[in-house]
Protein backbone atom coordinates (compact mmCIF):
# COMPACT_ATOMS: atom_id res chain seq x y z
CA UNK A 1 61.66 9.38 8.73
CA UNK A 2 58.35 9.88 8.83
CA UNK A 3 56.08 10.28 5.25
CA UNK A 4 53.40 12.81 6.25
CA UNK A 5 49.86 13.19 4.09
CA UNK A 6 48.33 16.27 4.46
CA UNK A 7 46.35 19.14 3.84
CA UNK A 8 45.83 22.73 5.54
CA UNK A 9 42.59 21.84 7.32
CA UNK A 10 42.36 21.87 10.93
CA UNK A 11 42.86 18.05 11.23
CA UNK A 12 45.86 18.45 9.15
CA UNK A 13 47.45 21.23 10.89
CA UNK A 14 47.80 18.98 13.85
CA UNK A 15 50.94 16.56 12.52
CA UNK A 16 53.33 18.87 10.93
CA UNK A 17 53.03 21.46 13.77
CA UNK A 18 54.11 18.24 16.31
CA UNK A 19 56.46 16.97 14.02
CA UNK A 20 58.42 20.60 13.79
CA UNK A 21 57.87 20.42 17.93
CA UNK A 22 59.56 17.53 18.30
CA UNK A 23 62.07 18.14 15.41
CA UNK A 24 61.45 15.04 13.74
CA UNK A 25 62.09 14.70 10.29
CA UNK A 26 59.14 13.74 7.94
CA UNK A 27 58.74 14.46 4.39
CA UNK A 28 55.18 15.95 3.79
CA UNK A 29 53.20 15.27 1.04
CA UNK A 30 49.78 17.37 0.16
CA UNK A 31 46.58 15.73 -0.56
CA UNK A 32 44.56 18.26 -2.26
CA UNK A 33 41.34 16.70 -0.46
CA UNK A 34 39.51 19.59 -2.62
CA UNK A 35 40.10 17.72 -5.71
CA UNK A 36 39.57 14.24 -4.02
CA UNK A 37 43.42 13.09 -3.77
CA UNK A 38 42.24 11.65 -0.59
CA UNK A 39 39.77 9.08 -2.84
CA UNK A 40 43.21 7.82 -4.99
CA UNK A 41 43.84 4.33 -4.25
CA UNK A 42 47.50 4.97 -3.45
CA UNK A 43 46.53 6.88 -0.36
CA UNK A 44 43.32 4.47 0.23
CA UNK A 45 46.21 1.62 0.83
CA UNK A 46 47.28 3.88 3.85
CA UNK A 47 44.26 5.48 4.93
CA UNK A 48 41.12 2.85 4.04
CA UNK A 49 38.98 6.03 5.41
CA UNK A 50 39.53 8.31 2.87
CA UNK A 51 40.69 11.24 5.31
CA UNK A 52 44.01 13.39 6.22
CA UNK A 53 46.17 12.99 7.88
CA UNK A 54 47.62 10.12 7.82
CA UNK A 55 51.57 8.83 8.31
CA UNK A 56 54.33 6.17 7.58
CA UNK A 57 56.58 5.84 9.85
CA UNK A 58 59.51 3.99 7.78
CA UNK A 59 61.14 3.20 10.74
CA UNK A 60 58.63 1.60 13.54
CA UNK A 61 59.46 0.10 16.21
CA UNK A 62 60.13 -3.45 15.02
CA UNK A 63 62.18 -1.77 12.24
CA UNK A 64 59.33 -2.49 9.88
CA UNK A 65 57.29 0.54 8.38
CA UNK A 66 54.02 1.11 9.96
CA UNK A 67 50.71 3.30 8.69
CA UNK A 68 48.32 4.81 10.64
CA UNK A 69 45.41 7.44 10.22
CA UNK A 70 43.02 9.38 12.74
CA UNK A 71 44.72 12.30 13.98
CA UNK A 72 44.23 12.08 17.91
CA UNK A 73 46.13 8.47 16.92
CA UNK A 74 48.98 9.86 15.34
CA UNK A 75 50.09 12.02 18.00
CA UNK A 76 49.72 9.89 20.61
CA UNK A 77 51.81 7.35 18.43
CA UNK A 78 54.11 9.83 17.77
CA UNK A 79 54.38 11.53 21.55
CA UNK A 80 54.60 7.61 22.92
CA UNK A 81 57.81 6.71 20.24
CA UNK A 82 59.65 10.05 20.82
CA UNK A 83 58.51 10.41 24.45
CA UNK A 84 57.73 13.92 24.04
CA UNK A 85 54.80 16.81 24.23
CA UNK A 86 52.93 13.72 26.68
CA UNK A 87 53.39 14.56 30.21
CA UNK A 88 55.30 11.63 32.12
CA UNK A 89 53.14 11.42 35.04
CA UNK A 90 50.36 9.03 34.93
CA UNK A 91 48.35 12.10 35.95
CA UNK A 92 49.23 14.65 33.76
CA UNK A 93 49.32 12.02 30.95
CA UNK A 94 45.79 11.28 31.75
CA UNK A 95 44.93 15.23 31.39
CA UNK A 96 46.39 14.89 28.35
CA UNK A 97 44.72 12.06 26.79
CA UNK A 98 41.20 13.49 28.31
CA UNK A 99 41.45 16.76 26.32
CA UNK A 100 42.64 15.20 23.24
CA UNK A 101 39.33 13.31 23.29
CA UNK A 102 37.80 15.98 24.17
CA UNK A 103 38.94 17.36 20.68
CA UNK A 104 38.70 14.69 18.54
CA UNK A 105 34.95 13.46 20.21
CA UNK A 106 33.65 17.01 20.32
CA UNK A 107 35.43 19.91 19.41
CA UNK A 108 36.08 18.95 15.68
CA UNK A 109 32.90 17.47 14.79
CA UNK A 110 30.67 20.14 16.33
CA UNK A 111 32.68 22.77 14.76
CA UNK A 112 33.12 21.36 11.63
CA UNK A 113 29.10 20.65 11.40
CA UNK A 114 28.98 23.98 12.15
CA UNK A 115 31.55 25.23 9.61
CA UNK A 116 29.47 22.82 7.05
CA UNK A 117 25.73 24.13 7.73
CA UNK A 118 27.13 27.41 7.45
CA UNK A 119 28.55 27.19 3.74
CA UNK A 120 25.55 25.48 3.04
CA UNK A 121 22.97 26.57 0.51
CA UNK A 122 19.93 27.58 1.31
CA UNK A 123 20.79 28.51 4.99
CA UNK A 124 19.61 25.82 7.38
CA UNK A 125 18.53 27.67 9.79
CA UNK A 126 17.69 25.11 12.85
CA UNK A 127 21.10 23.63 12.12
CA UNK A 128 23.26 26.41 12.28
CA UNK A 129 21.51 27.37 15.89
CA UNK A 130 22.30 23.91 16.77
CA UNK A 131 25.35 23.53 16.31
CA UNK A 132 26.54 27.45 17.56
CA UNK A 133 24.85 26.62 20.84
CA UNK A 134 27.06 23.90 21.04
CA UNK A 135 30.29 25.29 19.51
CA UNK A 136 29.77 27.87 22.69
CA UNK A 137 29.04 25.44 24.88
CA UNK A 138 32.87 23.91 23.84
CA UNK A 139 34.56 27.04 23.72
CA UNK A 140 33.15 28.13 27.37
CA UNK A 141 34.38 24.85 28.42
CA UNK A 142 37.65 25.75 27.29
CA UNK A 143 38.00 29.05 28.78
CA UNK A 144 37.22 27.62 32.17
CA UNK A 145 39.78 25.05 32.07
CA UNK A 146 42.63 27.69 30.52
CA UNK A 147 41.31 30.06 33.22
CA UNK A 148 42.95 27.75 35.83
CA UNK A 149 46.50 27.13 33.90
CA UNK A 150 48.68 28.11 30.92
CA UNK A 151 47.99 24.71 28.69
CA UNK A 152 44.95 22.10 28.94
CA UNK A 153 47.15 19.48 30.42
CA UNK A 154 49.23 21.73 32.58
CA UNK A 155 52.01 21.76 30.08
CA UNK A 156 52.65 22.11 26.69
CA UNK A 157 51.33 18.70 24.79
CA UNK A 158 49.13 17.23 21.94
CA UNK A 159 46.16 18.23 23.57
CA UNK A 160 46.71 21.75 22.70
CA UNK A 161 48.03 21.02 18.82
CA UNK A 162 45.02 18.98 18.45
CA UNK A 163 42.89 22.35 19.23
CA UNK A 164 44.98 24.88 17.42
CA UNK A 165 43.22 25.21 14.18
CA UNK A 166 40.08 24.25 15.29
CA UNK A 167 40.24 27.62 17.71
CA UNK A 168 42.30 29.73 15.58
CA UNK A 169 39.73 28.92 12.51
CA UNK A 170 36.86 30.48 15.10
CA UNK A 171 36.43 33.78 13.43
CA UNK A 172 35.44 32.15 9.89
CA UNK A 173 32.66 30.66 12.07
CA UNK A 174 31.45 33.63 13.49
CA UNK A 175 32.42 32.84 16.95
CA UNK A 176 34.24 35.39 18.12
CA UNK A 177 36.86 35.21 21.53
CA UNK A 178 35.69 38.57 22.96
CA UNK A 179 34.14 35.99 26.26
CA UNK A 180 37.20 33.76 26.08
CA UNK A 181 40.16 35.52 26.61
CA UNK A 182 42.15 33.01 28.16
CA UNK A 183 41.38 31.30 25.01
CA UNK A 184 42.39 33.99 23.15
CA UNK A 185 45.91 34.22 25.29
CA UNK A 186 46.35 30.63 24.72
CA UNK A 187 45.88 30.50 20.78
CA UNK A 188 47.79 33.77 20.54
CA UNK A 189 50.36 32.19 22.63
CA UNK A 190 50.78 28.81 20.45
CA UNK A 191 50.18 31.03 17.52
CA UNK A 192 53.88 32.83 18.53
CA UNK A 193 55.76 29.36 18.67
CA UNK A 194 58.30 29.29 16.39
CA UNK A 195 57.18 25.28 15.52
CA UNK A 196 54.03 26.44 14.33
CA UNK A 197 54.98 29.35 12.59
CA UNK A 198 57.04 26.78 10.49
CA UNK A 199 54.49 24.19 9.92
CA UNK A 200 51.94 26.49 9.05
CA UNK A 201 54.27 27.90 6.33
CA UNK A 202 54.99 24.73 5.45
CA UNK A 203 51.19 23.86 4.87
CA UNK A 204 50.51 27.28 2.87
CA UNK A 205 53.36 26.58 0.52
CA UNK A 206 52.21 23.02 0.03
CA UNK A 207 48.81 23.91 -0.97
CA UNK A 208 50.23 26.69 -3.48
């Protein structure tokens, strides 16, 4: 069983929608980070960093339960114990890994800096050109590699749930996908999966 800590953020899309991949079964509890749940020393004992998501897995692989935060580390724990959503050859796996870095090193930071400058008040101007140029710069990067194949790693894996919400959360930014469509064939196709269809659900409910 695996105790999930959450919210519906981009970073915290990411576990649930594996977890309903892989059909394991996890128990998912929100932490409004809005109201600073993530700050409550409960979680802190899980998570020292403050941030979602973050797991238990109450049954690890010594039998004893095991914690661990960072998101690109969760699913590669979690596509290592149930051997799926990884590819199995060294070079596929090694696609894999390379875009989920790419994610978690580039993608989310640079779009969430973006996202953040943009809410900000006053406007900051220099900033938000910043950090567009270089949200394009990702997303163009993107589009070449899905111009070549159906997922970043070939196949279906956690290098494509670690992008979905940062892509599918796009529009908000102001970016929009009309010079990526092979972006916008692969979010609409991992937006149609019946997986995340669920976990997303399962996210909106929990933040009710």
């Amino acid at each position: 069983m695996i105790e999930l800590y959450t919210w519906n953020t981009p970073n915290g899309q990411k576990i649930p929608i594996f977890l309903e991949e892989a059909e394991i079964p996890y128990t998912l509890h929100p932490v409004n980070i809005g109201k600073g749940e993530q700050h409550n020393p409960d979680f802190l004992k899980i998570n020292p960093n403050g941030k979602i998501p973050a797991i238990v897995d109450t049954e690890g692989s010594d039998g004893q339960s095991i914690s661990i935060f960072e998101s690109g580390a969760i699913l590669l724990y979690l596509a290592d114990k149930v051997k799926k959503l990884i590819p199995a050859d060294p070079q596929g796996r090694a696609a894999a890994l390379e875009w989920l870095f790419f994610q978690v090193g580039g993608v989310g930071p640079m779009f969430g800096q973006l996202g953040f400058f943009k809410r900000s008040q006053p406007p900051n101007e220099p900033a938000i050109e910043r950090y567009t140029k270089e949200t394009k710069r990702l997303l163009a990067v993107l589009e070449g590699e899905l111009a070549q194949r159906e997922f970043l790693a070939g196949e279906y894996s956690i290098a494509d749930i670690a992008h979905y919400g940062w892509l599918r959360g796009l529009e908000r930014l102001e970016i929009p996908l009309d010079e990526a469509p092979n972006v916008k064939r692969w979010l609409d196709t991992l937006t149609a999966r019946p997986a995340v269809e669920r976990a997303m659900q399962k996210l909106k409910d929990a933040a009710a």
